[in-house]
N, C-alpha and C. Protein backbone atom coordinates (compact mmCIF):
# COMPACT_ATOMS: atom_id res chain seq x y z
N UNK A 1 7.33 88.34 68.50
CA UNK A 1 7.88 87.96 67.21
C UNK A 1 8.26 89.21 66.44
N UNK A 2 9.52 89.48 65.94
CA UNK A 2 9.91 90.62 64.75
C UNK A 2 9.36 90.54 63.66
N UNK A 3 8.43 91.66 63.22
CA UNK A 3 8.21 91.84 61.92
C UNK A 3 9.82 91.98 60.84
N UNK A 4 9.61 91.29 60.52
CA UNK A 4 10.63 91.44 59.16
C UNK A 4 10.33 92.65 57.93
N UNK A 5 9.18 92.82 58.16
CA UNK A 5 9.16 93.53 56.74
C UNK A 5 9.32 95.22 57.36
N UNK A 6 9.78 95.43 58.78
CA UNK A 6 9.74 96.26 59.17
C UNK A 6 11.28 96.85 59.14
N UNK A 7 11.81 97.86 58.91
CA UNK A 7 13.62 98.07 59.12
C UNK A 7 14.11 98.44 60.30
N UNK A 8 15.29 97.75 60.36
CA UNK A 8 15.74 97.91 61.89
C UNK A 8 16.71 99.35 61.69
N UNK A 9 15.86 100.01 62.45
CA UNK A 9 16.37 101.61 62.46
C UNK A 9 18.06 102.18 63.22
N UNK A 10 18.39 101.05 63.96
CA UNK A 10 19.38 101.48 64.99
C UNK A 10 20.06 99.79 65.07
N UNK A 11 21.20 99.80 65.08
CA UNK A 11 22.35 98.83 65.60
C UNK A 11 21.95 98.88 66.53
N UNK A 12 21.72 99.66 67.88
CA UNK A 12 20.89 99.08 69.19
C UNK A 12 19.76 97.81 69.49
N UNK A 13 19.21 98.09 68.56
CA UNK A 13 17.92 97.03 68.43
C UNK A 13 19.06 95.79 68.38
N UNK A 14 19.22 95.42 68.11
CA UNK A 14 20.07 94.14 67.86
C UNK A 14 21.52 93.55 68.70
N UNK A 15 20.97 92.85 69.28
CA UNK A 15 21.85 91.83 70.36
C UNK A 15 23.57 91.32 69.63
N UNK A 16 23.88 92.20 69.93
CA UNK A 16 25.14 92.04 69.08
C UNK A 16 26.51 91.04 69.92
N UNK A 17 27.55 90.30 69.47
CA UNK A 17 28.22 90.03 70.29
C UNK A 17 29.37 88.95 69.46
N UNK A 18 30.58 88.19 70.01
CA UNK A 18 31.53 87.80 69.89
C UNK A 18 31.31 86.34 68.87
N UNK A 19 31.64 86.23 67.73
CA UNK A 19 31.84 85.02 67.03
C UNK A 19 32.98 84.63 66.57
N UNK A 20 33.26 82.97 66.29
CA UNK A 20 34.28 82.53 65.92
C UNK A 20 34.34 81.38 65.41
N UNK A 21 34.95 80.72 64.63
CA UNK A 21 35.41 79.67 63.78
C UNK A 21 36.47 78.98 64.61
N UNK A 22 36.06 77.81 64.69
CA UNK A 22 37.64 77.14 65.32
C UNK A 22 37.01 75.53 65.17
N UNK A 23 38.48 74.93 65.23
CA UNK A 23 38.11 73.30 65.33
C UNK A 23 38.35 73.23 66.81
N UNK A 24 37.65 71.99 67.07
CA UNK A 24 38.52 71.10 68.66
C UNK A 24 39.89 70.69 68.37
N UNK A 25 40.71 71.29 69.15
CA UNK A 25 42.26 70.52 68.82
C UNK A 25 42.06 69.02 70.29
N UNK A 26 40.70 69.03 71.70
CA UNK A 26 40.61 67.95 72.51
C UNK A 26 39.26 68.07 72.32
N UNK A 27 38.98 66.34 72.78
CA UNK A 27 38.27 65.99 73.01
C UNK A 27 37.17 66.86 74.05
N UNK A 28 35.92 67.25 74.16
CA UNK A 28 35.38 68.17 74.48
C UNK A 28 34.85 67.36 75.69
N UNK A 29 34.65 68.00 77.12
CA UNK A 29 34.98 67.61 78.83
C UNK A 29 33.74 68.13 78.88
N UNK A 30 32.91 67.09 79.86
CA UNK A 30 31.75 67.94 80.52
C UNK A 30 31.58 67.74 81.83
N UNK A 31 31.84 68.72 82.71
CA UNK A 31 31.76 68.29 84.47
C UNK A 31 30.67 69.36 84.90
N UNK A 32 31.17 69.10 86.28
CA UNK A 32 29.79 69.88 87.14
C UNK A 32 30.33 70.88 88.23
N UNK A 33 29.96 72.32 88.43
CA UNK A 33 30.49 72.88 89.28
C UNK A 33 30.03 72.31 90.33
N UNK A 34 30.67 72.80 91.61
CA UNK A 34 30.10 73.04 93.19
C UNK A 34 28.68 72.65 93.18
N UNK A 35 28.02 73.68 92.33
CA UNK A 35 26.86 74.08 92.76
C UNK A 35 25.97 72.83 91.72
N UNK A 36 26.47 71.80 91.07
CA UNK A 36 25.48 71.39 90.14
C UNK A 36 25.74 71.52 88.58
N UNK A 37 26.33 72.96 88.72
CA UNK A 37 25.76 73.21 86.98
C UNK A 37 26.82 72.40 85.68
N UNK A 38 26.10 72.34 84.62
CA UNK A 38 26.88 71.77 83.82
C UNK A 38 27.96 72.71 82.43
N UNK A 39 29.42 72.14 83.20
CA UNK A 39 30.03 72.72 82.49
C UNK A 39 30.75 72.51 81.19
N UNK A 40 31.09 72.66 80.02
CA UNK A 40 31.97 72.38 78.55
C UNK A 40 33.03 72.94 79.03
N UNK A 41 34.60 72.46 78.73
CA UNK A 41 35.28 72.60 78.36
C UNK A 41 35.89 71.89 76.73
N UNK A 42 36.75 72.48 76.09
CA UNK A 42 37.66 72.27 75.10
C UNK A 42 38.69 72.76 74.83
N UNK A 43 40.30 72.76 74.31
CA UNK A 43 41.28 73.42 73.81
C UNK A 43 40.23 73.60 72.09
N UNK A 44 40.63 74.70 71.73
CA UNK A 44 40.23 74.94 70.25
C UNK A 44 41.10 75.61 69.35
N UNK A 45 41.37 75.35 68.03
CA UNK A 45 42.33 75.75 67.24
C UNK A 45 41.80 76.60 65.81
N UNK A 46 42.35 78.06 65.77
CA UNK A 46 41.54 78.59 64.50
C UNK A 46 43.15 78.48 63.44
N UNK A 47 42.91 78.18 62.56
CA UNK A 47 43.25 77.80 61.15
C UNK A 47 43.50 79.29 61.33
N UNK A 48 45.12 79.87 61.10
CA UNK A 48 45.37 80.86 60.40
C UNK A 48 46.62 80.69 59.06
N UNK A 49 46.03 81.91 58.17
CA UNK A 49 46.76 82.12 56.43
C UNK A 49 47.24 83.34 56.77
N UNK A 50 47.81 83.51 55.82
CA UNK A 50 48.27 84.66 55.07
C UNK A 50 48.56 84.56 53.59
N UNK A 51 48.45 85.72 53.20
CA UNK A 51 48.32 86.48 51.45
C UNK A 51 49.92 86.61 51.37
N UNK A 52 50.61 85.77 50.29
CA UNK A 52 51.70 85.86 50.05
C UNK A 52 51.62 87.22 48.73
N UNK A 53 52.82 88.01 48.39
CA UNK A 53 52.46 88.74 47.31
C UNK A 53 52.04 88.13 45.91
N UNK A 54 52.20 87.17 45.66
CA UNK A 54 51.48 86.53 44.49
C UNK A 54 50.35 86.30 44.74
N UNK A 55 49.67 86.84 45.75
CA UNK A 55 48.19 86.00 45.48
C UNK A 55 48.06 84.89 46.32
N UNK A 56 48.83 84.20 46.92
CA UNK A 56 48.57 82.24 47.08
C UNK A 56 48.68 82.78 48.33
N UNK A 57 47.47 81.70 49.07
CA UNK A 57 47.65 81.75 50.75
C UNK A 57 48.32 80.96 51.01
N UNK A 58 49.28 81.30 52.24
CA UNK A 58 50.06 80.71 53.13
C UNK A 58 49.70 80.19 54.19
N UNK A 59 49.29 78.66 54.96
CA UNK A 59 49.08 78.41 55.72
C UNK A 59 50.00 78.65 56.97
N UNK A 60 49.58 78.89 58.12
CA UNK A 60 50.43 79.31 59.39
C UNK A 60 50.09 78.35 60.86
N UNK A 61 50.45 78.16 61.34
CA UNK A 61 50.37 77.48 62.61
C UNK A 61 49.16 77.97 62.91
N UNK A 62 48.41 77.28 63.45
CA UNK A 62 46.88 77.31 64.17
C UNK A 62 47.08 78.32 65.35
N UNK A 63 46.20 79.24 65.74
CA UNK A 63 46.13 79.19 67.48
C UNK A 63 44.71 78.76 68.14
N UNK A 64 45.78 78.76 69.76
CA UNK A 64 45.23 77.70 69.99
C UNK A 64 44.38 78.64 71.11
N UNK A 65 43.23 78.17 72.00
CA UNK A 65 42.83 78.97 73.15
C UNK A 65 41.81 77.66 73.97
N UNK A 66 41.21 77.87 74.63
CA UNK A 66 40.11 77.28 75.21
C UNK A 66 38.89 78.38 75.38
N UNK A 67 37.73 77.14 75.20
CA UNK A 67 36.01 77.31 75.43
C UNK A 67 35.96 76.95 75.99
N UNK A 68 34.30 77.49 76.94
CA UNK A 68 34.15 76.81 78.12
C UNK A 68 32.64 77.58 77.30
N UNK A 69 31.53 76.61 78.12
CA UNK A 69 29.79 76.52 77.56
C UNK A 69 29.29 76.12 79.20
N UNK A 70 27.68 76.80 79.42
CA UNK A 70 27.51 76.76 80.67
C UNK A 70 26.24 75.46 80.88
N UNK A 71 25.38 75.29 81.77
CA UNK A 71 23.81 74.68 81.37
C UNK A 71 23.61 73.94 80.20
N UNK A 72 22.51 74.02 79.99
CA UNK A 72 21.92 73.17 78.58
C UNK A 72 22.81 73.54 77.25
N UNK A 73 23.70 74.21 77.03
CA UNK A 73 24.57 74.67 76.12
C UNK A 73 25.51 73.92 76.02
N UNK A 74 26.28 73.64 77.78
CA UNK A 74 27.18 72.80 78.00
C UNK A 74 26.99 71.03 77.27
N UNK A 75 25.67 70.86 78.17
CA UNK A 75 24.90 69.67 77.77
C UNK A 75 25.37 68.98 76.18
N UNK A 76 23.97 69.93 75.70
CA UNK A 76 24.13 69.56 73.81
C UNK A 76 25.21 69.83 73.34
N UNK A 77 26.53 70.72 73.85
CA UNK A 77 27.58 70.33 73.32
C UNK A 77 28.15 69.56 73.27
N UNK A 78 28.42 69.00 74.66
CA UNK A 78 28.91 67.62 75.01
C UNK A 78 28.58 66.37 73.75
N UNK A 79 27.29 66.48 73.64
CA UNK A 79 26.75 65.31 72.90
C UNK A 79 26.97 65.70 71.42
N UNK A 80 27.09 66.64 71.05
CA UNK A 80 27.24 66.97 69.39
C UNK A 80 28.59 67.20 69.20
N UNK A 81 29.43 67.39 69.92
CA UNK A 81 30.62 67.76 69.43
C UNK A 81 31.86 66.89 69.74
N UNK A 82 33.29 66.41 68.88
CA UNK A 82 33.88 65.46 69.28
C UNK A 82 35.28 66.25 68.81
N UNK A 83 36.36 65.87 68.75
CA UNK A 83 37.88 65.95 68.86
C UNK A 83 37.72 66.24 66.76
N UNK A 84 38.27 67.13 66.47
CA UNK A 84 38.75 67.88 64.81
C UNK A 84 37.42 68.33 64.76
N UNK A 85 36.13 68.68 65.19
CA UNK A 85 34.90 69.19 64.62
C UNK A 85 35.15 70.70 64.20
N UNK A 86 34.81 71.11 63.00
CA UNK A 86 34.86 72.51 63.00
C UNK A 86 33.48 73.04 63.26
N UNK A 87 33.70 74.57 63.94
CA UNK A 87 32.18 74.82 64.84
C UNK A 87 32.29 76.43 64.17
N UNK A 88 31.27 76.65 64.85
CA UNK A 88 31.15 78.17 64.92
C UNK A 88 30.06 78.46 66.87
N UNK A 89 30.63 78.97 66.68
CA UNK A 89 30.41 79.75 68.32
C UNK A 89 30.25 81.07 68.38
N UNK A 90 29.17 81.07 69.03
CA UNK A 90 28.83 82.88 69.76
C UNK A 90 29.05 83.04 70.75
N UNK A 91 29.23 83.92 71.60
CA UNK A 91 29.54 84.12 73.25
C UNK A 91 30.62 85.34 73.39
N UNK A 92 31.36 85.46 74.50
CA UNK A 92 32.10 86.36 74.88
C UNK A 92 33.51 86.01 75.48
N UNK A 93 34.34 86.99 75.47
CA UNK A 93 35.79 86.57 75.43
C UNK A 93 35.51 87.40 76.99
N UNK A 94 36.60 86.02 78.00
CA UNK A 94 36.49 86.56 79.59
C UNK A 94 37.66 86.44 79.78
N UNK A 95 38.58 86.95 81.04
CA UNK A 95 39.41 86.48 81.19
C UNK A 95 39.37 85.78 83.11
N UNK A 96 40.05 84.55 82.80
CA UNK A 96 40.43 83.73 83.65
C UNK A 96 40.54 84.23 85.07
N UNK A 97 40.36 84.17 85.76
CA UNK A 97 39.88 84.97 87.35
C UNK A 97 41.57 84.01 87.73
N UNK A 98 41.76 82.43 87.56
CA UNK A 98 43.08 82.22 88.20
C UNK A 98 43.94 82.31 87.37
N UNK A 99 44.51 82.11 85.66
CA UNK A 99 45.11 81.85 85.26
C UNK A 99 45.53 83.59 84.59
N UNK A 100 44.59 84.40 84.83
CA UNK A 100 44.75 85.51 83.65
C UNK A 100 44.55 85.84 82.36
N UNK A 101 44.78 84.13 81.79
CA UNK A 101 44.19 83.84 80.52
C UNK A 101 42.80 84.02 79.67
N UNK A 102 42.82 84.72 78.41
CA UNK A 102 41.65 84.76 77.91
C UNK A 102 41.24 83.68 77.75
N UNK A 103 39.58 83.44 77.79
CA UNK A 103 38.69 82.45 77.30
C UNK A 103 37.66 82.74 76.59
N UNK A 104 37.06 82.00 75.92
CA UNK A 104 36.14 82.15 74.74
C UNK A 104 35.15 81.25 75.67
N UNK A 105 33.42 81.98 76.09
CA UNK A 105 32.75 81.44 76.76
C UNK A 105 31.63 81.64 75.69
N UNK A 106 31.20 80.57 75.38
CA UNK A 106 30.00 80.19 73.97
C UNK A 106 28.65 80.14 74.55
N UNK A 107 27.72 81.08 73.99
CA UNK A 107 26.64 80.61 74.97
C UNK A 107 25.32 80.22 73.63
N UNK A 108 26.28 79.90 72.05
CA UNK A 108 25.73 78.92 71.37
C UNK A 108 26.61 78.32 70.07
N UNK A 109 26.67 77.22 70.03
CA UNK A 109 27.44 76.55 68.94
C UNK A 109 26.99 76.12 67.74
N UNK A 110 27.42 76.08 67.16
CA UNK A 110 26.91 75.01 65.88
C UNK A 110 28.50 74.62 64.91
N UNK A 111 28.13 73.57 64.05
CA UNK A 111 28.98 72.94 63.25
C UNK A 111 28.69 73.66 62.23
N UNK A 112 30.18 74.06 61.42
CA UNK A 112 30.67 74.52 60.37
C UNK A 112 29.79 73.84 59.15
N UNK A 113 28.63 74.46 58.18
CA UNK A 113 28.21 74.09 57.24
C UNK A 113 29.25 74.04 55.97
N UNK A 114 30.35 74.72 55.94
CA UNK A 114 30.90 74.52 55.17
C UNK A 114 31.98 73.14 55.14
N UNK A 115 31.92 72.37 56.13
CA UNK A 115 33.07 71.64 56.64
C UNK A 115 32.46 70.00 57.39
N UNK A 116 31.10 70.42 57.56
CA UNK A 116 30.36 69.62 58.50
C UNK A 116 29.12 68.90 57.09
N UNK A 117 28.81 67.47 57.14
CA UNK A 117 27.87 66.83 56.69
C UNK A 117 26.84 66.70 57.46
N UNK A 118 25.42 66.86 57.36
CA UNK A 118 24.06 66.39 58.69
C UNK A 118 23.61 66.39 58.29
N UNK A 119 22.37 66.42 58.79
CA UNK A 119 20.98 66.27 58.64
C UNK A 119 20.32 67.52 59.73
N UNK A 120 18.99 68.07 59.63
CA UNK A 120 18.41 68.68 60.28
C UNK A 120 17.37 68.39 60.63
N UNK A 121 16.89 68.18 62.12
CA UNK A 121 15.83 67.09 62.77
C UNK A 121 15.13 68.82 63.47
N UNK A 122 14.19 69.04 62.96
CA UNK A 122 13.59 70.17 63.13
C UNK A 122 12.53 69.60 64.24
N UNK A 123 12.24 68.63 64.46
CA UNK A 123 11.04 68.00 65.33
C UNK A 123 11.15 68.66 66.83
N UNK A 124 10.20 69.57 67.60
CA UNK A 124 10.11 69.47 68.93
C UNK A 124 11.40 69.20 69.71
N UNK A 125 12.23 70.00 70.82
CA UNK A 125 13.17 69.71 71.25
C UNK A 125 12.24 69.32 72.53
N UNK A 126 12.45 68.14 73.32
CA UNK A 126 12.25 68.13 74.14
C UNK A 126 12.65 68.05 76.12
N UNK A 127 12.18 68.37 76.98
CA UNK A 127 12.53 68.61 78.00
C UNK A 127 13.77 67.25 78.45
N UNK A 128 14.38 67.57 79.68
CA UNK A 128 15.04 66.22 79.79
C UNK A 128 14.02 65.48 80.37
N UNK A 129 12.97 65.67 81.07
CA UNK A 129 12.20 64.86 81.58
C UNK A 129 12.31 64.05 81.01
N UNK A 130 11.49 63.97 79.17
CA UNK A 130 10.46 63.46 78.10
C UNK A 130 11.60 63.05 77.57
N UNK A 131 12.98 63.87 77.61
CA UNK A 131 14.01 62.80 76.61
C UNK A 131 14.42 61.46 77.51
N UNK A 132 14.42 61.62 79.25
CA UNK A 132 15.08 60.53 79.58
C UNK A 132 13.74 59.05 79.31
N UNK A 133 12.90 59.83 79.45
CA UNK A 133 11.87 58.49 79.34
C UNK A 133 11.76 57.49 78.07
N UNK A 134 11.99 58.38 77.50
CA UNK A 134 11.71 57.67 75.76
C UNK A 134 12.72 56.52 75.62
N UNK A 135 12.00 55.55 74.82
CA UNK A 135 12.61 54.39 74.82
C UNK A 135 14.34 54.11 74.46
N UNK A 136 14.85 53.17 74.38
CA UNK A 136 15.83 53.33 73.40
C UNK A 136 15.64 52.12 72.33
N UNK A 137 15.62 52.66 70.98
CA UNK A 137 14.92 51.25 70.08
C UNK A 137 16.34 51.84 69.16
N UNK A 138 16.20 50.71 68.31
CA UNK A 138 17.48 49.77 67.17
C UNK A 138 17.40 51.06 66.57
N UNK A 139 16.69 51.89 66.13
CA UNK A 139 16.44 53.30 65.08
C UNK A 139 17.67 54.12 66.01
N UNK A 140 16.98 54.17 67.16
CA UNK A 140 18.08 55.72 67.85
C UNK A 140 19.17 55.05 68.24
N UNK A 141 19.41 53.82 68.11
CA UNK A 141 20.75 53.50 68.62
C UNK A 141 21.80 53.45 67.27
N UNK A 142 21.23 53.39 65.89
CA UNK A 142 21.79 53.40 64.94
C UNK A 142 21.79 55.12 64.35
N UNK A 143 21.32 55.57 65.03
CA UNK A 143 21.38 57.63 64.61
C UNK A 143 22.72 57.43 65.71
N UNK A 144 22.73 57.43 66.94
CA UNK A 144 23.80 57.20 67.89
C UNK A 144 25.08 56.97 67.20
N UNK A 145 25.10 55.85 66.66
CA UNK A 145 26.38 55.54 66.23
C UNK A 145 27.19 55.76 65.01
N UNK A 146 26.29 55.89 64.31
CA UNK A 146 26.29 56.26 62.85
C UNK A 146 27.40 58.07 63.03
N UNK A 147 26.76 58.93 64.22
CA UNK A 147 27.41 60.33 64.49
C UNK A 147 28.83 60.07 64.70
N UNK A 148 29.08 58.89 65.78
CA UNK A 148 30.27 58.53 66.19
C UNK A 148 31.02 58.28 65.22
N UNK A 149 30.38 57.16 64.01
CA UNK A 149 31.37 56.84 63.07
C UNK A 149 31.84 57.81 61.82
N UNK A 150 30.93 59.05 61.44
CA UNK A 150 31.46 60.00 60.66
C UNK A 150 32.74 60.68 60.78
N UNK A 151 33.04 60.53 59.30
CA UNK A 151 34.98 60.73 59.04
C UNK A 151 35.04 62.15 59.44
N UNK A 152 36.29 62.05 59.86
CA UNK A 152 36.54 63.51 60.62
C UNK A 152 36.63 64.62 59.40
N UNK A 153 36.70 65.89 59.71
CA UNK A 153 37.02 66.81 58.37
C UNK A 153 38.36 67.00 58.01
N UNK A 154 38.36 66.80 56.94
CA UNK A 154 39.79 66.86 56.07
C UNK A 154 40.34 68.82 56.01
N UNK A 155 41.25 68.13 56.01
CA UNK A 155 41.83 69.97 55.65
C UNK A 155 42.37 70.59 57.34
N UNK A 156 42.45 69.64 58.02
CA UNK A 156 42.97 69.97 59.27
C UNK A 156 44.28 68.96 59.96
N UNK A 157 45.13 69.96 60.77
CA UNK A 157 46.58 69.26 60.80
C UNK A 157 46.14 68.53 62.24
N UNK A 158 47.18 67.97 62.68
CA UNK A 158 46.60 66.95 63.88
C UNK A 158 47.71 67.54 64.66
């Protein structure tokens, strides 16, 4: 555990690496390599402006790229994330072994607090073992759907 009250002497100490803002412009894909593992894909779109000389931002065409998320990353993305979500993502920019193309490979996500409504269920994450067993009762089937039915975020072009 890091003491906090201690100062971090060196930018070394600290795991530094690639972040970004973007919505889903698709619906977010989850398959399986060769070998098993579970993979995320998405196309994703970052919202770009510009500073006109008066002051007023100028909205500009989005760009666009694809994510890809590996394992249990892949997983809980799959299930938390849907088509206009705005996110934030950590990971590293690779490029494409067939296409040449850069990719943005996330190896953690979360939804835009500024853009995103929730709740935070701090309780025990548990194994898939213990999640597949657990029942399914009228409570988790109405958390289930209730995610599905939340209005998409405004302020984004289609």
């Amino acid at each position: 555990m890091m003491d906090t009250d201690t100062p971090v002497d060196t930018v070394d100490s600290i795991a530094l690496g690639v972040s970004m803002k973007g919505f889903f412009a698709t619906m977010p894909e989850l398959t399986y390599s060769e070998e098993g593992r579970p993979v995320f894909f998405a196309r994703f779109g970052i919202e770009c402006h510009r500073t006109a000389p008066d002051g007023t931002r100028i909205r500009l065409e989005p760009r666009f790229g694809s994510v890809f998320a590996y394992g249990e990353t892949a997983e809980i993305a799959h299930r938390q994330f849907r088509k206009y979500d705005v996110f934030i993502a950590h990971g590293q920019i690779e490029t494409n072994k067939n296409s040449g193309k850069q990719q943005f490979v996330a190896e953690d996500f979360g939804h835009s607090i500024l853009r995103t409504r929730y709740e935070v269920d701090r309780s025990p994450r548990h194994t898939v073992g213990e999640s597949q067993r657990q029942a399914i009762t009228p409570d988790s089937l109405n958390r289930s759907r209730r995610r599905r039915e939340q209005p998409q975020p405004t302020g984004i072009s289609r």
